[in-house]
N, C-alpha and C. Protein backbone atom coordinates (compact mmCIF):
# COMPACT_ATOMS: atom_id res chain seq x y z
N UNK A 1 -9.49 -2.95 -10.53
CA UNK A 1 -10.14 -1.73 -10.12
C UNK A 1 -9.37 -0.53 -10.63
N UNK A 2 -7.74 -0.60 -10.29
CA UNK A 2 -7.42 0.47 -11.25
C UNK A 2 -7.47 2.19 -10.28
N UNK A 3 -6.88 2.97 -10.79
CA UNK A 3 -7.15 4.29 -10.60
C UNK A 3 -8.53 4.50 -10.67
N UNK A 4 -9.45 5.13 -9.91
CA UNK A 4 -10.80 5.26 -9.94
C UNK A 4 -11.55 6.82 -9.65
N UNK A 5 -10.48 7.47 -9.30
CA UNK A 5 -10.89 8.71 -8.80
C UNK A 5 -11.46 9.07 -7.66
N UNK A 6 -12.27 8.02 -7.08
CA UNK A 6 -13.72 7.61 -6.36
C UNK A 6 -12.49 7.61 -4.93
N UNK A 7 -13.12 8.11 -3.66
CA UNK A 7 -12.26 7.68 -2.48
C UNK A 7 -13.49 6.68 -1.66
N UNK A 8 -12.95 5.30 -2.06
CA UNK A 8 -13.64 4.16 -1.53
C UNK A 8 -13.70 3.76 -0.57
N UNK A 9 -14.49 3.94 0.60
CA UNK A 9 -13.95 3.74 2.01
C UNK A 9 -14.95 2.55 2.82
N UNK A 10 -15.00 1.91 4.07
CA UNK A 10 -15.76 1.19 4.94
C UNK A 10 -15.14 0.69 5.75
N UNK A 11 -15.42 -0.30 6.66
CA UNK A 11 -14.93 -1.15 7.16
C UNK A 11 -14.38 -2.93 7.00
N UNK A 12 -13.57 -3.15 7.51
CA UNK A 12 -13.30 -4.85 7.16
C UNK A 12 -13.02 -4.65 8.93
N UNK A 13 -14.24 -5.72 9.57
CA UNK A 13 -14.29 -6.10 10.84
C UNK A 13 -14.62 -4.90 11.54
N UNK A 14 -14.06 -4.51 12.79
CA UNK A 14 -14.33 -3.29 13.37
C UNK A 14 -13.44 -2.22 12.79
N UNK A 15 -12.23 -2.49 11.82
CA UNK A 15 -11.54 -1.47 11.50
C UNK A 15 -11.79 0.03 10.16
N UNK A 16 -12.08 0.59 10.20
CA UNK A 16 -12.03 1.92 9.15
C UNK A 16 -10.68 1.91 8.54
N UNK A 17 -11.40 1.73 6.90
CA UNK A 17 -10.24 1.41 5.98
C UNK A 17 -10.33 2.37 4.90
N UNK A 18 -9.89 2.61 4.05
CA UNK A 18 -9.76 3.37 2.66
C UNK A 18 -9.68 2.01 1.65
N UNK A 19 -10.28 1.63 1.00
CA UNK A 19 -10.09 0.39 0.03
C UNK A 19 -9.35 0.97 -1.44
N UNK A 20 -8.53 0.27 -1.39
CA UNK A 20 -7.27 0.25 -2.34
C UNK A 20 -7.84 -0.06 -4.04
N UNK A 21 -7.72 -1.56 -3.55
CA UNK A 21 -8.10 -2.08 -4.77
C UNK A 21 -8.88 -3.31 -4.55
N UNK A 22 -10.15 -3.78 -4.95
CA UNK A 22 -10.79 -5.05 -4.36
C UNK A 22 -10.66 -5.88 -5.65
N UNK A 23 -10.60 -7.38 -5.63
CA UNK A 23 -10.90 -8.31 -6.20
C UNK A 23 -9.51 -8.45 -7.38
N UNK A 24 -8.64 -8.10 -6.42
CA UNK A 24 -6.96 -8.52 -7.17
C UNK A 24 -6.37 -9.80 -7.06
N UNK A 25 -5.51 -10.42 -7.94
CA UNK A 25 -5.08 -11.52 -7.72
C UNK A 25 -3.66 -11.82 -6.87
N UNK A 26 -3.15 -12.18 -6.15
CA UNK A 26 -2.36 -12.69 -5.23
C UNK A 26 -1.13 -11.84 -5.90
N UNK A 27 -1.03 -11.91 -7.47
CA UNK A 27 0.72 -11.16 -7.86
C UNK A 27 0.30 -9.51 -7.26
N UNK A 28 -1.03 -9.05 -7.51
CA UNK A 28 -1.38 -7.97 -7.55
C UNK A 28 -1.36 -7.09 -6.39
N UNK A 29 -2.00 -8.58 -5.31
CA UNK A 29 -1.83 -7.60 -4.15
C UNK A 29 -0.19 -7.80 -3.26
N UNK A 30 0.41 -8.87 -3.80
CA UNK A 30 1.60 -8.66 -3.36
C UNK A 30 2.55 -7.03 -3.64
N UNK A 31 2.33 -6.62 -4.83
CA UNK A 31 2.58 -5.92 -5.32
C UNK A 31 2.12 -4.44 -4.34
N UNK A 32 1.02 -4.31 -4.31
CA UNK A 32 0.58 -3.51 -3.58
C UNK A 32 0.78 -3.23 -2.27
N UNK A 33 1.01 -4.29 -1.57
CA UNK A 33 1.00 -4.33 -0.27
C UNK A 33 2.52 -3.45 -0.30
N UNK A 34 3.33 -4.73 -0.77
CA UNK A 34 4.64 -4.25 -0.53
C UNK A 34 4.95 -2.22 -1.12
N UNK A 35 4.28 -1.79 -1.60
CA UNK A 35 4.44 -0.69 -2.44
C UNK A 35 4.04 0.55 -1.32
N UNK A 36 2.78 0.06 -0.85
CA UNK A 36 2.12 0.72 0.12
C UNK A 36 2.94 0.82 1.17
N UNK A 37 3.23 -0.38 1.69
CA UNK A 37 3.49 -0.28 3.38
C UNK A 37 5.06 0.43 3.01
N UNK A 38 5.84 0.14 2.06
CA UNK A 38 7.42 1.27 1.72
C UNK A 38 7.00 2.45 2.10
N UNK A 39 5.89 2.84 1.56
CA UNK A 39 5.05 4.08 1.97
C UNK A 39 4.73 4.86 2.94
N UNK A 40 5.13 4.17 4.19
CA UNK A 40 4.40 3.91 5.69
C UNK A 40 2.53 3.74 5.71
N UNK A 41 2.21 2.85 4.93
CA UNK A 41 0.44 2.82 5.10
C UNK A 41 0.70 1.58 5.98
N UNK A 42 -0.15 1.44 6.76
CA UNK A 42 -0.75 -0.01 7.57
C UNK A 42 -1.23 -0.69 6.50
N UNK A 43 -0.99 -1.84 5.57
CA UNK A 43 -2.11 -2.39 4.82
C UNK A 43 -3.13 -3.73 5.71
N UNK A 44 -4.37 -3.83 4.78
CA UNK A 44 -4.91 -4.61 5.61
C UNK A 44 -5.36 -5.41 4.22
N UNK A 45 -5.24 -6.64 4.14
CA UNK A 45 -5.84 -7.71 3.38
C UNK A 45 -6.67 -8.77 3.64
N UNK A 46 -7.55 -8.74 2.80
CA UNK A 46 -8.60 -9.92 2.79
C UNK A 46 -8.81 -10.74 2.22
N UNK A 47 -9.33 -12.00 1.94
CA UNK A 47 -9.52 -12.97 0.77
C UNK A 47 -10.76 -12.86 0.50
N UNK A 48 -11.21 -12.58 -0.29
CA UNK A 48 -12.48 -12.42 -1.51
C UNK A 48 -13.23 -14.15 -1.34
N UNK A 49 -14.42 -14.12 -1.07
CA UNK A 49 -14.94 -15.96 -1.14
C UNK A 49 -14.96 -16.24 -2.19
N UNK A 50 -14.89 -17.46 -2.35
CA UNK A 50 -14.99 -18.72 -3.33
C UNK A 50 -16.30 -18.97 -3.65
N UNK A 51 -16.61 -19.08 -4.74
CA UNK A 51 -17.74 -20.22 -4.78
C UNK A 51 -17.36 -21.45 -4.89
N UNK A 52 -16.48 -21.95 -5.81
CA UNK A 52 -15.68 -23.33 -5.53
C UNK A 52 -14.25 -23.24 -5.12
N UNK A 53 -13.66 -24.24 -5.16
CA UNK A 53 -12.30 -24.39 -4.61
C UNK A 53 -11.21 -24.34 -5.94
N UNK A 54 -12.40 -24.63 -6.45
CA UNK A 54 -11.74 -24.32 -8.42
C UNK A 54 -11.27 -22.88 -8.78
N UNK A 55 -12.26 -22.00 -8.58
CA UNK A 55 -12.05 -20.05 -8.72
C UNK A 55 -10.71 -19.88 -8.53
N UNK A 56 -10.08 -18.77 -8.50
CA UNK A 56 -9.11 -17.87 -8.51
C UNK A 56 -9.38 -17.49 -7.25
N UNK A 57 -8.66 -17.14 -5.99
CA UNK A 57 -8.43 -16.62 -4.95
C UNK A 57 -8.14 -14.87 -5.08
N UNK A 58 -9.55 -14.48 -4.95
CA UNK A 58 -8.92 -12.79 -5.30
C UNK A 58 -8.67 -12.45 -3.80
N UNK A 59 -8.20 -11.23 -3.74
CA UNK A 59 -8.04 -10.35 -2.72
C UNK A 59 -8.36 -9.00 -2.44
N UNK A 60 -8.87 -8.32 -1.56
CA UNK A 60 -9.31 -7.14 -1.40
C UNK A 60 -8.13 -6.32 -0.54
N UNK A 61 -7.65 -5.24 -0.98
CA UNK A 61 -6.14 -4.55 -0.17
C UNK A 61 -6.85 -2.95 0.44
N UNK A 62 -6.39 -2.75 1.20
CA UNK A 62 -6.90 -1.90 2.04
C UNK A 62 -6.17 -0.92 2.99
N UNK A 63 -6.36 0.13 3.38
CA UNK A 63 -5.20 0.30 4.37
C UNK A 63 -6.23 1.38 5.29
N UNK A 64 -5.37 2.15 6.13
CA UNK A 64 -5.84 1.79 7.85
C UNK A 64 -6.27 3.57 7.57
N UNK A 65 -5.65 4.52 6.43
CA UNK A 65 -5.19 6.08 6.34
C UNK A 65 -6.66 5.80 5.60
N UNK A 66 -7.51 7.00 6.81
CA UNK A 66 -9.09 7.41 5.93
C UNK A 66 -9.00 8.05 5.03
N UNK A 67 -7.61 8.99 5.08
CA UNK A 67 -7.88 10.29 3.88
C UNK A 67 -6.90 9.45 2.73
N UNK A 68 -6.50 8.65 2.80
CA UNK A 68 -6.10 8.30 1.66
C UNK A 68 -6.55 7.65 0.47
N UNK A 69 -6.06 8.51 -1.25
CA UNK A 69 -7.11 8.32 -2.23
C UNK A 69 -5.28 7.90 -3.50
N UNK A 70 -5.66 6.58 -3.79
CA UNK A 70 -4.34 6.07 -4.75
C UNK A 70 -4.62 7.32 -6.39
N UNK A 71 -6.03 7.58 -6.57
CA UNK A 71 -5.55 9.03 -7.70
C UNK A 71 -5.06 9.91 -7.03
N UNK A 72 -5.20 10.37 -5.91
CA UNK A 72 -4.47 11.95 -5.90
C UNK A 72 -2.97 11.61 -5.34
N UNK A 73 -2.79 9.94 -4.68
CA UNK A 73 -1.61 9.68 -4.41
C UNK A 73 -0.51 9.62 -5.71
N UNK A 74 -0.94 9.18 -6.48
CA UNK A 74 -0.29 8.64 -7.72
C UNK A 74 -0.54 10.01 -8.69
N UNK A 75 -1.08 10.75 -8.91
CA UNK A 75 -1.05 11.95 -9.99
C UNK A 75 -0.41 13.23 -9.54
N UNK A 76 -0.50 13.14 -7.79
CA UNK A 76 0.23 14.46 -7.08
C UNK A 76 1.19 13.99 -6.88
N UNK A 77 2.05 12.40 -7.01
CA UNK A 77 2.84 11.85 -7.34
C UNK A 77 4.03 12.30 -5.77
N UNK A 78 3.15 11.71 -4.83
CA UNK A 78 3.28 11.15 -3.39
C UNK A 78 3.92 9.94 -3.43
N UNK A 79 3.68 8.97 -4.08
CA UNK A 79 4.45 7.87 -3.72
C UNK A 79 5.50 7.26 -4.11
N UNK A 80 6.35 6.44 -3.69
CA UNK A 80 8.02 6.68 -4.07
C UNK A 80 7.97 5.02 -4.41
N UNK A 81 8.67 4.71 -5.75
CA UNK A 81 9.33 3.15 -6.18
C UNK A 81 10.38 3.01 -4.98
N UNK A 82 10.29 1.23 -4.42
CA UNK A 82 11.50 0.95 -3.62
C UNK A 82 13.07 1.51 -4.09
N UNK A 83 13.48 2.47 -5.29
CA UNK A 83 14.77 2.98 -5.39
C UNK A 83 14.28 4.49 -5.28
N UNK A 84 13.65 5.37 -4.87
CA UNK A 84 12.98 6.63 -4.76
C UNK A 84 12.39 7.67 -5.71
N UNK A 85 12.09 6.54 -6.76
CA UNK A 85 11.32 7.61 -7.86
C UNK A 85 10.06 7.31 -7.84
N UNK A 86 9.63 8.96 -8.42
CA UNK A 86 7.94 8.37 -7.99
C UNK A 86 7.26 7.68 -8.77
N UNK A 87 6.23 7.50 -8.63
CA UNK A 87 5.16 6.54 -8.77
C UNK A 87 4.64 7.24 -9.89
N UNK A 88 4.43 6.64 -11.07
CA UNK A 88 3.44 6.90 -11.96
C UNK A 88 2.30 5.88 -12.16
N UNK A 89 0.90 6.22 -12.98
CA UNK A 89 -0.11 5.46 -12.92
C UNK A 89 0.57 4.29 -14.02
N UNK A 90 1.11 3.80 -15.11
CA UNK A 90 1.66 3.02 -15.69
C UNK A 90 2.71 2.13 -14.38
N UNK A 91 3.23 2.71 -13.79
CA UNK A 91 4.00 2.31 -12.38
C UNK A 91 2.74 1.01 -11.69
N UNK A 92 2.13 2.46 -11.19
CA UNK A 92 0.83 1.73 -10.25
C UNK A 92 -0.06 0.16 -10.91
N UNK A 93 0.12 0.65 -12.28
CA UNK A 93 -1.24 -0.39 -13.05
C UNK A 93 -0.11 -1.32 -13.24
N UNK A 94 1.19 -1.39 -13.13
CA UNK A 94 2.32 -2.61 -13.31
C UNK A 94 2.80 -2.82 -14.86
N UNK A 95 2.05 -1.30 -15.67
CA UNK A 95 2.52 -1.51 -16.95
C UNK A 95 3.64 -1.37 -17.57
N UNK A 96 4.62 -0.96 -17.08
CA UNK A 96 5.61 -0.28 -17.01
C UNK A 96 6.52 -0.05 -15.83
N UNK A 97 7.57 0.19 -15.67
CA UNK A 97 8.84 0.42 -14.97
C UNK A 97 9.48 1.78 -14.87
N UNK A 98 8.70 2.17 -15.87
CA UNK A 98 9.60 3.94 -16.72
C UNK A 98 8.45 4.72 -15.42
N UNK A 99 8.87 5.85 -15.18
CA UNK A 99 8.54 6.65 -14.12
C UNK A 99 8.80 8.05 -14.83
N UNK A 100 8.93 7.78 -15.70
CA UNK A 100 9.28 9.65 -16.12
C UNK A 100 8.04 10.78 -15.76
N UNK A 101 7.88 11.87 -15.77
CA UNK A 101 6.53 12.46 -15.28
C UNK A 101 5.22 12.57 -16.57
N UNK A 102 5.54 12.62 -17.44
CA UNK A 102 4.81 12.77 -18.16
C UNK A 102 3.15 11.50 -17.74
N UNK A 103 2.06 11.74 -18.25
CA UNK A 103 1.23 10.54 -18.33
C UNK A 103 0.91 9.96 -19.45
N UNK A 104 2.00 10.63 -20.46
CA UNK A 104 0.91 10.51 -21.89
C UNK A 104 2.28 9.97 -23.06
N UNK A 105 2.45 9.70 -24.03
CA UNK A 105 3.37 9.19 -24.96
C UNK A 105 3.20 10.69 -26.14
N UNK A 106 4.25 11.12 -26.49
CA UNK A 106 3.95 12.15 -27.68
C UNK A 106 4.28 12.07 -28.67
């Protein structure tokens, strides 16, 4: 799903969520979770159904903050790596490690 711009919101059960990222794979939302909740977010996770037992187990990540949107978190550059630098979208998408501010290569 990626940076989307879009602030994706509903429920999972009776709870009001902000949806993160849906239909990630297990490294992905580990990743996330742990990134988020450093953050102080509540995360909330789900498992995505199967059609067989064969598929890939995706996951849907979520958290509990209505006003929260991962573009304006990640570009107004709100969120902090577990050593305290921030978060860039190469950060976020797991492409990279480098955090410098720029978004662009020159």
């Amino acid at each position: 799903m990626g940076l989307a711009g879009k602030h994706l919101f509903g429920s999972i059960g009776d709870q009001r969520v902000t949806f993160v990222e849906k239909n990630v794979t297990e490294e992905r939302k580990n990743f996330l979770k742990k990134l988020l909740e450093h953050n102080g977010f509540e995360v909330i996770i789900v498992e995505e159904k199967r059609k067989t037992e064969e598929e890939l187990q995706l996951y849907t990540v979520a958290v509990t903050d209505m006003v929260f949107n991962p573009t304006i978190w990640v570009f107004g550059r709100k969120l902090k790596t577990f050593d305290g630098r921030k978060v860039t979208q190469d950060y976020w998408n797991q492409h990279s490690e480098e955090t410098k501010p720029q978004y662009w290569k020159g």
